[in-house]
Protein backbone atom coordinates (compact mmCIF):
# COMPACT_ATOMS: atom_id res chain seq x y z
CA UNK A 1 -26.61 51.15 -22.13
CA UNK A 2 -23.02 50.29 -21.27
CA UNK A 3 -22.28 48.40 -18.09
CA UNK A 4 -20.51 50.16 -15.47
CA UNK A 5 -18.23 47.23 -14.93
CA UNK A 6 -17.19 45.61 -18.28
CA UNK A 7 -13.67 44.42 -17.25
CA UNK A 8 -15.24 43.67 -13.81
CA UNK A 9 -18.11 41.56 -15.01
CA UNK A 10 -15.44 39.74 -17.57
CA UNK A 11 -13.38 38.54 -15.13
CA UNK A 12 -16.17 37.08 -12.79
CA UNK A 13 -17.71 35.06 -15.60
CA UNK A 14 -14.11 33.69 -16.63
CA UNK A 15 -13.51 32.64 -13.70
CA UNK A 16 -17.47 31.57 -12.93
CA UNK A 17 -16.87 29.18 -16.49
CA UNK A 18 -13.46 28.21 -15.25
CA UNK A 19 -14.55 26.57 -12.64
CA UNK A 20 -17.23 25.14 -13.71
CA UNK A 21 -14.95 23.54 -16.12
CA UNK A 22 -12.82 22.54 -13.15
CA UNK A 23 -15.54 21.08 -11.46
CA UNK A 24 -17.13 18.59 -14.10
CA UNK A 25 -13.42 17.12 -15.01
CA UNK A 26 -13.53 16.09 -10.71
CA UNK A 27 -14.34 12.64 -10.31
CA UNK A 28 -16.18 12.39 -6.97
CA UNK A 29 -15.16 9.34 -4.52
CA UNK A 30 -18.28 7.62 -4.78
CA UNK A 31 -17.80 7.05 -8.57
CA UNK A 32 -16.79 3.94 -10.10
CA UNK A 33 -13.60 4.67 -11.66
CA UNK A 34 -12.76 6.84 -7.96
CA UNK A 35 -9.73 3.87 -7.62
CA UNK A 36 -7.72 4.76 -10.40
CA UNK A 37 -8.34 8.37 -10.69
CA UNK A 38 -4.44 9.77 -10.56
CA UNK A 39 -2.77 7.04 -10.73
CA UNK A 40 0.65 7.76 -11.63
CA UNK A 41 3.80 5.41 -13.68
CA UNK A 42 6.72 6.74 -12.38
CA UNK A 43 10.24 5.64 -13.74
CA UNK A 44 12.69 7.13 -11.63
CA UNK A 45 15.94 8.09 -12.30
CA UNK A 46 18.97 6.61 -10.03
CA UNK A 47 21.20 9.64 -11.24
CA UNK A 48 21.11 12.97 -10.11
CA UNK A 49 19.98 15.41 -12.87
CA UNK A 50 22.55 17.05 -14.45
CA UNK A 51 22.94 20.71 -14.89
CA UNK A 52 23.58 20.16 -18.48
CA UNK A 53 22.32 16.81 -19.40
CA UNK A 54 23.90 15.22 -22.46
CA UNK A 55 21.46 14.51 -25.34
CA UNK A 56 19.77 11.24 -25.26
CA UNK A 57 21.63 10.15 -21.55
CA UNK A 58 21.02 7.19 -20.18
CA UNK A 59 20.31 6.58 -16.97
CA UNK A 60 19.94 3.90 -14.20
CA UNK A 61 16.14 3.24 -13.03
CA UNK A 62 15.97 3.92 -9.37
CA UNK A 63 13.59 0.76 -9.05
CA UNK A 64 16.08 -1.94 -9.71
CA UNK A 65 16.35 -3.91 -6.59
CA UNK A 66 18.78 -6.51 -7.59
CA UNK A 67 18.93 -8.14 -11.27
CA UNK A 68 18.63 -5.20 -13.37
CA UNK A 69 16.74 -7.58 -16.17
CA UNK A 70 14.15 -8.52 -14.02
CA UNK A 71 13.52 -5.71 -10.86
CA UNK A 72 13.06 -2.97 -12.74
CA UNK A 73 9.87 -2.84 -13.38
CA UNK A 74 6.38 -2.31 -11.23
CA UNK A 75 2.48 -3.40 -10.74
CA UNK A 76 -0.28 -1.78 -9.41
CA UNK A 77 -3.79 -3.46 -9.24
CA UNK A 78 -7.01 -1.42 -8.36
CA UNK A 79 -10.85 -2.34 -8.28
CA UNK A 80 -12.70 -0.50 -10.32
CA UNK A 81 -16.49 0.23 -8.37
CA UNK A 82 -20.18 0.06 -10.28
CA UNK A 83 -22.43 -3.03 -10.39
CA UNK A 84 -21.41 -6.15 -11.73
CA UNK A 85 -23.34 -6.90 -15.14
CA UNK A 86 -22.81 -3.38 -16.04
CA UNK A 87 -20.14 -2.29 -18.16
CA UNK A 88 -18.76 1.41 -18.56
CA UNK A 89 -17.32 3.72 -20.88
CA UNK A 90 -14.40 5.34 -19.40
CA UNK A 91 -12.37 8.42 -20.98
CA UNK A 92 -8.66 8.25 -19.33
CA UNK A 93 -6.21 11.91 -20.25
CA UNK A 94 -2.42 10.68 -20.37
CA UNK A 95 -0.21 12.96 -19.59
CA UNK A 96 3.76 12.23 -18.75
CA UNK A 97 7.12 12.24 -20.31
CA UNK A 98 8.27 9.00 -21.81
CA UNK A 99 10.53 7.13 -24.11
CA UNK A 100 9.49 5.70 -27.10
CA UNK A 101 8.22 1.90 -27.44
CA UNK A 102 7.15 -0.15 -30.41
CA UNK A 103 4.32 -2.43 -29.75
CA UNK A 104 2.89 -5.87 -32.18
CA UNK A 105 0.24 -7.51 -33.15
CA UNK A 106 -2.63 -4.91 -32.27
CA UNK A 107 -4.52 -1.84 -32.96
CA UNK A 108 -2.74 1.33 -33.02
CA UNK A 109 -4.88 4.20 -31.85
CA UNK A 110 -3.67 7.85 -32.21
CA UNK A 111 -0.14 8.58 -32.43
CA UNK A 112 0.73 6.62 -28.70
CA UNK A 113 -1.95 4.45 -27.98
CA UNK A 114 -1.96 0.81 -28.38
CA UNK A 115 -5.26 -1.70 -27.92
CA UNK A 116 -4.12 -5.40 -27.40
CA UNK A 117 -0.55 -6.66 -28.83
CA UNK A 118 2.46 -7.27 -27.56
CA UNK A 119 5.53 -5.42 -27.05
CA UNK A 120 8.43 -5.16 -29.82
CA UNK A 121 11.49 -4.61 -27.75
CA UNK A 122 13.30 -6.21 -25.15
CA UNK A 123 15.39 -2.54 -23.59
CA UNK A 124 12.66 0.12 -23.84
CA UNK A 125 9.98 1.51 -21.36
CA UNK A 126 6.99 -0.60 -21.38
CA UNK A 127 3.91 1.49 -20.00
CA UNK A 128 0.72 -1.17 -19.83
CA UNK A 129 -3.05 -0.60 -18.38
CA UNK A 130 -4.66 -4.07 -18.05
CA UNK A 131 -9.10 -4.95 -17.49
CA UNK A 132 -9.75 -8.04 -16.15
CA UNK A 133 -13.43 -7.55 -17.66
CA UNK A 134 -13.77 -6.83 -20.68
CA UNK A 135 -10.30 -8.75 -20.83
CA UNK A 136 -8.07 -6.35 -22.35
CA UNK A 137 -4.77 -4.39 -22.30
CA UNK A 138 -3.51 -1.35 -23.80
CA UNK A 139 0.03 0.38 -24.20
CA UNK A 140 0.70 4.02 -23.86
CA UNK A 141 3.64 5.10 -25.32
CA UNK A 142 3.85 3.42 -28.71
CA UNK A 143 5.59 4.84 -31.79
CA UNK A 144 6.66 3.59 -35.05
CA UNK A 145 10.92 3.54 -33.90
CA UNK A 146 12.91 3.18 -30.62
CA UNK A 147 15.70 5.36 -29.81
CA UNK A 148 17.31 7.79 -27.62
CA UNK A 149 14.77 10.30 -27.34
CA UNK A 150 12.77 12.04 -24.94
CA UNK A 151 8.64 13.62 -24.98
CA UNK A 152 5.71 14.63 -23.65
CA UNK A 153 2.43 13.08 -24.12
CA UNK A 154 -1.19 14.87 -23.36
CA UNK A 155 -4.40 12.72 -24.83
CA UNK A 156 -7.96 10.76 -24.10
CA UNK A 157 -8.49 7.37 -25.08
CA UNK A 158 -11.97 5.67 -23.77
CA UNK A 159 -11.79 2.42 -22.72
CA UNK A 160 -14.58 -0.25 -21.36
CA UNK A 161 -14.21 -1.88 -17.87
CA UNK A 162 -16.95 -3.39 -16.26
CA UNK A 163 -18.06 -3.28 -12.80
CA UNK A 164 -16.01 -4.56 -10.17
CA UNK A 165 -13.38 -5.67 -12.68
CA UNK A 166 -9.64 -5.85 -11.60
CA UNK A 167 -7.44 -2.93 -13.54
CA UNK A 168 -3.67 -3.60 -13.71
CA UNK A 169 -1.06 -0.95 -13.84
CA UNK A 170 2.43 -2.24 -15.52
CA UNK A 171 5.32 -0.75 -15.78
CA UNK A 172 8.68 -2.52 -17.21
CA UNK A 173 12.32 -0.89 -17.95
CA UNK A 174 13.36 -4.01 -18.75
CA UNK A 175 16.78 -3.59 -18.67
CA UNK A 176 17.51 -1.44 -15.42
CA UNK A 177 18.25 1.58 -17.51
CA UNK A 178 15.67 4.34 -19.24
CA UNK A 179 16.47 7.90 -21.53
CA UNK A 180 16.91 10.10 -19.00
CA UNK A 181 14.59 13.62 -18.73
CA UNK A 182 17.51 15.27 -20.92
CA UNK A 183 15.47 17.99 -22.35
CA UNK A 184 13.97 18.92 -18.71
CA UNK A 185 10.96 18.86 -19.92
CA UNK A 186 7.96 19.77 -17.69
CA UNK A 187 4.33 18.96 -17.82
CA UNK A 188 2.07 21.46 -17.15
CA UNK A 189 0.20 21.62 -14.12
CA UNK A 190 1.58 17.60 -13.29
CA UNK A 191 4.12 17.64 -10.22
CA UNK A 192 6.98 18.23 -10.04
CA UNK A 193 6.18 21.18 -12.75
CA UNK A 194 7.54 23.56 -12.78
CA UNK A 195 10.68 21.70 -12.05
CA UNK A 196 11.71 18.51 -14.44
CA UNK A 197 10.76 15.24 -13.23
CA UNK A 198 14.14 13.47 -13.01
CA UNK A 199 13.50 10.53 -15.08
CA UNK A 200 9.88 9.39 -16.36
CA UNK A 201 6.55 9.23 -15.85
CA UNK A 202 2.70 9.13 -17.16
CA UNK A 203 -0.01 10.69 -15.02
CA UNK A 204 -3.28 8.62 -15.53
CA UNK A 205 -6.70 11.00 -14.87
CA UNK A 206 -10.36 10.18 -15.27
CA UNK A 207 -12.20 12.10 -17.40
CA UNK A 208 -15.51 10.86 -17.75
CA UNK A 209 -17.66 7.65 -16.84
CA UNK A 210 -21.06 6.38 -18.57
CA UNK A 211 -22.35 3.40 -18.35
């Protein structure tokens, strides 16, 4: 017999699924990777935004404190939790707006990510995640060719860290100057969406931990 409430019933369980989907991508406080959860690269841009930005514009990075060769750039370190003598499987989403970077010397992953190596450029964005245990490093932006362009990024990569081991955020212009956000764009559902982030940035979220 047909239900009385088709549409009705339809839009509970979507939203029911929805979030339970929500729910099992939250990482709670007490878990291991709780630290660096969110954590955010942010390359701002000096300049105001244009209204009608000129294709690939270059900007000055609003973190340059004084030499432009050697401020403009950041670190973050966090402790990641668990036990010590246990090691972890952790799946990290990447999602941001970024120049492009070439990278040396290591493993290319995917179409941006980069295990190990060094970087290929001395002028362009360097975006760099750093364990202290399993010693490691990884770039996020990599691609084949440098250049005055301008695009979003939106993928997993799992990575080992093991308990209590240091994790190092890096970020380096280099050269006090980055591609501006000329095409506006906007990252869904990442601040300051639905408005352009004026300059760059890559939004780090947890996505799973095993051990």
């Amino acid at each position: 017999m047909p239900s009385k409430y088709p549409a009705q019933l339809f839009h509970l369980s979507a939203l029911f699924c929805s979030a339970l989907a929500s729910s099992a991508l939250a990482i709670d406080a007490a878990s291991p990777a709780a630290a660096i959860d969110g954590f955010r690269f942010e390359f701002p841009c000096k300049d105001p935004m244009p209204e009608n930005p000129k294709e690939g514009e270059t900007g000055l990075s609003g973190l340059v404190k004084g030499d432009p060769n050697t401020t403009d750039n950041f670190t973050s370190t966090k402790k990641f939790g668990g036990q010590p003598g246990k090691r972890y499987k952790v799946t990290l989403r990447f999602r941001g707006i970024v120049e492009p970077m070439m990278y040396k010397d290591g493993q290319q992953v995917g179409e941006y990510f980069y295990i190990g190596g060094a970087k290929n450029n001395s002028t362009y964005n360097v975006y760099q995640i750093s364990v202290s245990s399993p010693k490691s490093h990884f770039f996020l932006n990599r691609q084949d060719k440098v250049g005055h362009s301008i695009f979003t990024i939106d993928y997993t990569q799992t990575i080992e860290i093991d308990g209590g081991a240091e994790v190092v955020f890096f970020g380096d212009g280099q050269n006090g100057k980055l591609i501006t956000n000329f095409k506006k764009l906007v990252v869904p559902g990442i601040a300051p969406a639905p408005a352009p982030y004026n300059g760059q940035f890559v939004q780090v979220d947890v996505v799973d931990v095993k051990e």
